[in-house]
N, C-alpha and C. Protein backbone atom coordinates (compact mmCIF):
# COMPACT_ATOMS: atom_id res chain seq x y z
N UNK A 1 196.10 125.46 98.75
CA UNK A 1 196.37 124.04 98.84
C UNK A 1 197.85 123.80 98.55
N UNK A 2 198.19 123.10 99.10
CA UNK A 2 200.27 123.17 99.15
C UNK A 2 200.10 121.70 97.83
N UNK A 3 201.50 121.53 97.31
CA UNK A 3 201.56 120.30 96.58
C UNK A 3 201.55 119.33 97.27
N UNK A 4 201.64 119.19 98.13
CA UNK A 4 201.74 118.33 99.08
C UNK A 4 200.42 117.05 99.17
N UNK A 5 199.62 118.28 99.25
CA UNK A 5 197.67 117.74 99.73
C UNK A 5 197.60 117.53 98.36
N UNK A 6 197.63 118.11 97.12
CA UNK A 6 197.83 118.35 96.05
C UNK A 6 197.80 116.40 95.59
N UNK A 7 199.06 116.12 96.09
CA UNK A 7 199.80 115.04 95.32
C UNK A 7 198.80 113.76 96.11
N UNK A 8 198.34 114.14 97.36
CA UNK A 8 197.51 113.13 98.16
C UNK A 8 196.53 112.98 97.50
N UNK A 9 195.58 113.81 97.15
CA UNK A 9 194.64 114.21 96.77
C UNK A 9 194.20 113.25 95.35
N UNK A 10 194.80 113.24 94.74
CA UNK A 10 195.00 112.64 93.25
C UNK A 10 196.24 111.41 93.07
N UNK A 11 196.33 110.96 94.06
CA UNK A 11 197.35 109.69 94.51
C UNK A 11 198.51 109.96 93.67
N UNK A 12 199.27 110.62 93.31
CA UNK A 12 200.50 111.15 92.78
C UNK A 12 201.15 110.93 93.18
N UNK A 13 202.48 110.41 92.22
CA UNK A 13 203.96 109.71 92.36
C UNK A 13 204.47 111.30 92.28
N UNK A 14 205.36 111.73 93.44
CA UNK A 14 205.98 112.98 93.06
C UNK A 14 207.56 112.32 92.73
N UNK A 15 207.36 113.04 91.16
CA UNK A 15 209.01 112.69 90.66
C UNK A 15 209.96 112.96 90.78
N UNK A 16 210.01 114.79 90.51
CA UNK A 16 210.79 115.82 91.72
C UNK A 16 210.46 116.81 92.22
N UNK A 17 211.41 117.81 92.53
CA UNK A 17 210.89 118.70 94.17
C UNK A 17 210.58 118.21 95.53
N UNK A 18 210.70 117.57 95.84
CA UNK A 18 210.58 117.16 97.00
C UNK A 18 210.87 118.27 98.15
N UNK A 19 211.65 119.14 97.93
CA UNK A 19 212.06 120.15 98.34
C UNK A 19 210.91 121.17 98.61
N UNK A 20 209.76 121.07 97.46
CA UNK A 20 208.76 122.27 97.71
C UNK A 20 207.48 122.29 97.45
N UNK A 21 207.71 120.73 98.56
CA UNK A 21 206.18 120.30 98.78
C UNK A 21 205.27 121.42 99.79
N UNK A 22 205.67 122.22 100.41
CA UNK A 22 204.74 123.08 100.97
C UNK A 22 204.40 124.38 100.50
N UNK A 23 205.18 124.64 98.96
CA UNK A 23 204.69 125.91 98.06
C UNK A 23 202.61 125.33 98.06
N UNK A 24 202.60 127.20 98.61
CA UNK A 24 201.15 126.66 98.25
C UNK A 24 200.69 127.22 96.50
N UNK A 25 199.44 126.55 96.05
CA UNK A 25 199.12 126.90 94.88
C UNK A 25 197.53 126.80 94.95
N UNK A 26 197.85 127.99 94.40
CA UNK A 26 195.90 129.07 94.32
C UNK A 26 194.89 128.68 93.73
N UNK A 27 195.70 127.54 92.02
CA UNK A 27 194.25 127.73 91.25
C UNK A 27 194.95 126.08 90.63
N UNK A 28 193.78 126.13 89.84
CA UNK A 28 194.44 124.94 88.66
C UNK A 28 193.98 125.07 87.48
N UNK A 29 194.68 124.60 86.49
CA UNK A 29 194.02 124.90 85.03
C UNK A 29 194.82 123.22 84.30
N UNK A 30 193.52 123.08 83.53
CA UNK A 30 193.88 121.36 83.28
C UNK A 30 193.85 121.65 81.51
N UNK A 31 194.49 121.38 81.04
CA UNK A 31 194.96 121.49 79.38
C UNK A 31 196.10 120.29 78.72
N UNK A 32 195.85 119.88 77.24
CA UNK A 32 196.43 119.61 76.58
C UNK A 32 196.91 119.99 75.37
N UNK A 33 196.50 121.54 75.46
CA UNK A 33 196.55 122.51 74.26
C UNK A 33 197.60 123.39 75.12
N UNK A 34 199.14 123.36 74.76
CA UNK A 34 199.89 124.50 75.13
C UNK A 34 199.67 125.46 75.28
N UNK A 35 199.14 125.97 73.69
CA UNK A 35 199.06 127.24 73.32
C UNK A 35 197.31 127.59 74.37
N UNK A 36 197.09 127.15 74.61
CA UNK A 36 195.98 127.51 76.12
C UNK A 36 197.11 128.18 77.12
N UNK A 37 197.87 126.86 77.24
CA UNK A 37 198.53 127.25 78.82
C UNK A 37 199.60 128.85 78.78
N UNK A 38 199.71 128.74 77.62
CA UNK A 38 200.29 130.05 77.41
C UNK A 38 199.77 131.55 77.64
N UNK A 39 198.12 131.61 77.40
CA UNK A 39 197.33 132.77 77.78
C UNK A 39 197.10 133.34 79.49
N UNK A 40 197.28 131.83 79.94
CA UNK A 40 197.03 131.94 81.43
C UNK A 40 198.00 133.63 82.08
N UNK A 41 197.74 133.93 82.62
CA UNK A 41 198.38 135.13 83.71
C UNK A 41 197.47 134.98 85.00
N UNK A 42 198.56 134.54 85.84
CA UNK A 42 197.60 133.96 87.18
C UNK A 42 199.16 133.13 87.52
N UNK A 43 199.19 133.63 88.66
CA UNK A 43 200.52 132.89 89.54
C UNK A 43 200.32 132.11 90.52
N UNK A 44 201.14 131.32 90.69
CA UNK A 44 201.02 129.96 91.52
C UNK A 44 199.65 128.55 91.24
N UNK A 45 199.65 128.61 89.73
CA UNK A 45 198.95 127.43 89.48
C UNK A 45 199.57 126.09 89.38
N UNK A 46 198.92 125.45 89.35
CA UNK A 46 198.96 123.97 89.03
C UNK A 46 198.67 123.40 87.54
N UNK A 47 199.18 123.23 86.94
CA UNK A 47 199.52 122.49 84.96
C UNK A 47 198.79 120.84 86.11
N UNK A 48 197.71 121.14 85.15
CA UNK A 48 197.00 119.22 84.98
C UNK A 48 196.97 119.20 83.71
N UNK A 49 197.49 118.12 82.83
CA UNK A 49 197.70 117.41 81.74
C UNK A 49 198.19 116.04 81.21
N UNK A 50 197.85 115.49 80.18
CA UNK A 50 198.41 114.26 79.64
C UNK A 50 199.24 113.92 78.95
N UNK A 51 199.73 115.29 78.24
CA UNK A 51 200.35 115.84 77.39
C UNK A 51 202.03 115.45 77.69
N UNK A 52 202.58 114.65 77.45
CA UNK A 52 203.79 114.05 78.08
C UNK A 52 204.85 113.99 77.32
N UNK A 53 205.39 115.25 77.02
CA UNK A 53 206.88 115.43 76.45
C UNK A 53 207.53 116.56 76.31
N UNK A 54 208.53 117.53 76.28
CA UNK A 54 209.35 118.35 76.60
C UNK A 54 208.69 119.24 76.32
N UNK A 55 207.52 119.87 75.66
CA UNK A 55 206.98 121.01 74.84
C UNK A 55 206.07 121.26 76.12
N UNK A 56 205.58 120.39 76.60
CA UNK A 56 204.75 120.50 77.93
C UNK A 56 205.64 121.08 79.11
N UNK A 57 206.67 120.67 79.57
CA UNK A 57 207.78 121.73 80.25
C UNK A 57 208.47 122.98 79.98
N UNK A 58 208.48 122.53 78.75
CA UNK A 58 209.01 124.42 78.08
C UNK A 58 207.91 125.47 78.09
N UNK A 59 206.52 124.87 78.41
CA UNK A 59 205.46 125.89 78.21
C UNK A 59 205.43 126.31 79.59
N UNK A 60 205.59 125.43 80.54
CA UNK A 60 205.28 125.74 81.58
C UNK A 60 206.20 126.33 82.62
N UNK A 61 207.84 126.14 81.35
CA UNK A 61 208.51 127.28 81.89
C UNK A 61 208.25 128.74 81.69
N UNK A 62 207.89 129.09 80.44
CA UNK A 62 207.38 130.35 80.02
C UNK A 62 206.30 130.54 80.88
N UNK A 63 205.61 130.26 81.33
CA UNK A 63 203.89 130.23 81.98
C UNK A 63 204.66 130.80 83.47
N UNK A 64 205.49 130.30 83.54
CA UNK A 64 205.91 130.47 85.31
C UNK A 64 205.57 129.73 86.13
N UNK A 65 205.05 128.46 85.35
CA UNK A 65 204.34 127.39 86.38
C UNK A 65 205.37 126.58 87.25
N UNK A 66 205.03 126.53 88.47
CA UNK A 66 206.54 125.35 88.92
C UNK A 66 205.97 123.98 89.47
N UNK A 67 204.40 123.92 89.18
CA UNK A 67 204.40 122.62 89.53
C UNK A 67 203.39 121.72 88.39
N UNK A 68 203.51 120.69 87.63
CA UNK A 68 203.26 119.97 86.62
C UNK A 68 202.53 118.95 87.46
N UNK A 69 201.14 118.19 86.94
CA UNK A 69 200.46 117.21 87.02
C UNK A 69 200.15 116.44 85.95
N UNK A 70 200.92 115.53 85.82
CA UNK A 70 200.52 114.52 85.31
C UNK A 70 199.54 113.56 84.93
N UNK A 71 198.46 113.15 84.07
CA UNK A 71 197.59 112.20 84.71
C UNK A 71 197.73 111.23 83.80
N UNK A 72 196.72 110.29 83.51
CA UNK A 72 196.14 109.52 82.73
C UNK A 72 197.51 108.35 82.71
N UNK A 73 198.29 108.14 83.94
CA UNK A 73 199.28 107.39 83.93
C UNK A 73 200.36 107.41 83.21
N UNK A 74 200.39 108.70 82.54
CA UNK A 74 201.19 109.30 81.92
C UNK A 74 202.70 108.95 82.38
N UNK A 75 204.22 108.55 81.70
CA UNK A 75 205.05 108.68 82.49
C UNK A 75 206.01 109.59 81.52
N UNK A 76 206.73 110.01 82.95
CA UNK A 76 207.81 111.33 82.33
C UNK A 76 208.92 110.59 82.20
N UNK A 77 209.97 111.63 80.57
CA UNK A 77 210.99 111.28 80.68
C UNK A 77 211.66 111.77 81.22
N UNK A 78 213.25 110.69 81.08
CA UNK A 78 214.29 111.58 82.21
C UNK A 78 214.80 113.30 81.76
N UNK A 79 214.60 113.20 80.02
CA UNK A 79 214.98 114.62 79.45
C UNK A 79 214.04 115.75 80.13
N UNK A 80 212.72 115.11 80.41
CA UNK A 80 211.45 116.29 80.97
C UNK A 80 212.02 116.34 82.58
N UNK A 81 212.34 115.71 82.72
CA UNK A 81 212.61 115.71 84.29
C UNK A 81 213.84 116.10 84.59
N UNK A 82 214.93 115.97 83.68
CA UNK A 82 216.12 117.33 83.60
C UNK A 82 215.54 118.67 83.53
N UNK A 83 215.04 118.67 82.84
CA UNK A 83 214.59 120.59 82.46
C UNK A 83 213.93 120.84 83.58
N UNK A 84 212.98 120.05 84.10
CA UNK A 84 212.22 120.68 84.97
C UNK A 84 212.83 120.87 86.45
N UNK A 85 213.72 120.19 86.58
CA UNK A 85 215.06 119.99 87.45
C UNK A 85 215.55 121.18 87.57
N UNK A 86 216.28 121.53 86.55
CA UNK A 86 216.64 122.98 85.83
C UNK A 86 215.99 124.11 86.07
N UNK A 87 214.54 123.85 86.39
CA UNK A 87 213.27 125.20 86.39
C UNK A 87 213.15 125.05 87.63
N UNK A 88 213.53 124.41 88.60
CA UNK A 88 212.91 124.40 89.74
C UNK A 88 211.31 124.18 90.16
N UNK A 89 211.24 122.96 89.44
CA UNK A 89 209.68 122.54 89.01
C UNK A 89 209.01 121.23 90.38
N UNK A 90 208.14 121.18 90.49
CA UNK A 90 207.50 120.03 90.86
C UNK A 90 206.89 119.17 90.26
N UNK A 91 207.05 118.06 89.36
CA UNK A 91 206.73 117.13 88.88
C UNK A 91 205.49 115.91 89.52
N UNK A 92 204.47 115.54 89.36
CA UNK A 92 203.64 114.84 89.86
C UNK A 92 202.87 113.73 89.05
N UNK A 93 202.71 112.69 88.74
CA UNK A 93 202.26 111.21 88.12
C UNK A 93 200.82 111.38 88.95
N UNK A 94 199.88 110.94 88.27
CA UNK A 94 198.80 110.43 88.76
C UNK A 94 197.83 109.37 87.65
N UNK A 95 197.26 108.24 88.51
CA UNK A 95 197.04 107.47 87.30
C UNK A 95 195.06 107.74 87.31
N UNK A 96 195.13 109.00 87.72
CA UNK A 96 193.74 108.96 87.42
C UNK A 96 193.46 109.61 86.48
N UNK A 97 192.24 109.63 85.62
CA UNK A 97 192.18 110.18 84.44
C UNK A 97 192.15 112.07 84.70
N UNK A 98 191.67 113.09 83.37
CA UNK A 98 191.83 114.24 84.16
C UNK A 98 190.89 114.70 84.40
N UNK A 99 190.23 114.24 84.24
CA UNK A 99 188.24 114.28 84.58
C UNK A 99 188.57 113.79 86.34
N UNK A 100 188.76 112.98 86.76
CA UNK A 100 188.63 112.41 87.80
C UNK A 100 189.75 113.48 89.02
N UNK A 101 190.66 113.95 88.13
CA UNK A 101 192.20 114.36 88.93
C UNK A 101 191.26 115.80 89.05
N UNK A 102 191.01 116.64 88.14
CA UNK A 102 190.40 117.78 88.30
C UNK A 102 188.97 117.98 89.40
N UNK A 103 188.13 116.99 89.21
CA UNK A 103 186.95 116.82 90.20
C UNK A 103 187.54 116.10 91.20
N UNK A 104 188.38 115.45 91.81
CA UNK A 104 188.87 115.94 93.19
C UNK A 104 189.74 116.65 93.89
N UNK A 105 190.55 117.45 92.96
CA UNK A 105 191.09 118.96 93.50
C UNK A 105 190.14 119.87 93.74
N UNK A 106 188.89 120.23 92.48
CA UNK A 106 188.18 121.25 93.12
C UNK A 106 186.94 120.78 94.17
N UNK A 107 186.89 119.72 94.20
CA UNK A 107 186.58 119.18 95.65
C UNK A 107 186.83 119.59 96.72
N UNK A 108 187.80 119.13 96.69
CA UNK A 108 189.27 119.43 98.04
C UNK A 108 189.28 121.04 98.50
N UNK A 109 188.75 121.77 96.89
CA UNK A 109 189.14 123.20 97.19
C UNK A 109 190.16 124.10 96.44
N UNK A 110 190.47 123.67 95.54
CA UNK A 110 191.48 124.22 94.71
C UNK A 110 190.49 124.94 93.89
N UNK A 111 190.97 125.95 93.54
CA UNK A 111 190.22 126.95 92.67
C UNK A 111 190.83 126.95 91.30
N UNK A 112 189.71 127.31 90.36
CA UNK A 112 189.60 127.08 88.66
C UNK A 112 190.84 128.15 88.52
N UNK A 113 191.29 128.15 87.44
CA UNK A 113 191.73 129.86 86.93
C UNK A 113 190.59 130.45 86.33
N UNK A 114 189.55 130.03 85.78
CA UNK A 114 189.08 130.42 84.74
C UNK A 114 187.32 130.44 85.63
């Protein structure tokens, strides 16, 4: 599933990347516990979370993740959206909850990590 369908999918404001909306991505894993997102080994996922401040981008620089989902109307700051700028990240807003954002990605077809 590319970010693209990704961002449709879950009505998502993409904040940045725009550039690499057609990276595709394999799985998704939805957390508000870092130290979760940190165990992951599995490339080209998707970060779904609510979790909305710089510790959430620094994890997901270590993780290797490059594309971030947002939900629960969550909004990013401009400092998270520098770094992730910096990482070559894809940034995504969605105001649906993550119950709702997660059950229509794996709808759609996106696969669990787990």
């Amino acid at each position: 599933m590319t970010i693209k369908e990704i961002a449709e999918c879950v009505s998502a404001e993409i904040k940045i990347g725009h550039d690499n909306l057609d990276f595709e991505i394999k799985a998704g894993f939805a957390s508000d516990l870092m130290s979760d997102v940190l165990t992951i080994e599995t490339d080209d996922i998707l970060l779904v979370t609510g979790l909305v401040n710089l510790q959430s981008i620094r994890t997901a620089e270590m993780s290797d993740i490059k594309c971030i989902l947002f939900v629960r109307n969550k909004i990013v700051t401009s400092d998270m959206l520098e770094v992730a700028k910096e990482n070559g990240m894809v940034i995504l807003q969605s105001p649906l909850s993550m119950f709702m954002a997660i059950g229509k990605l794996f709808s759609a077809g996106l696969k669990a990590v787990y």
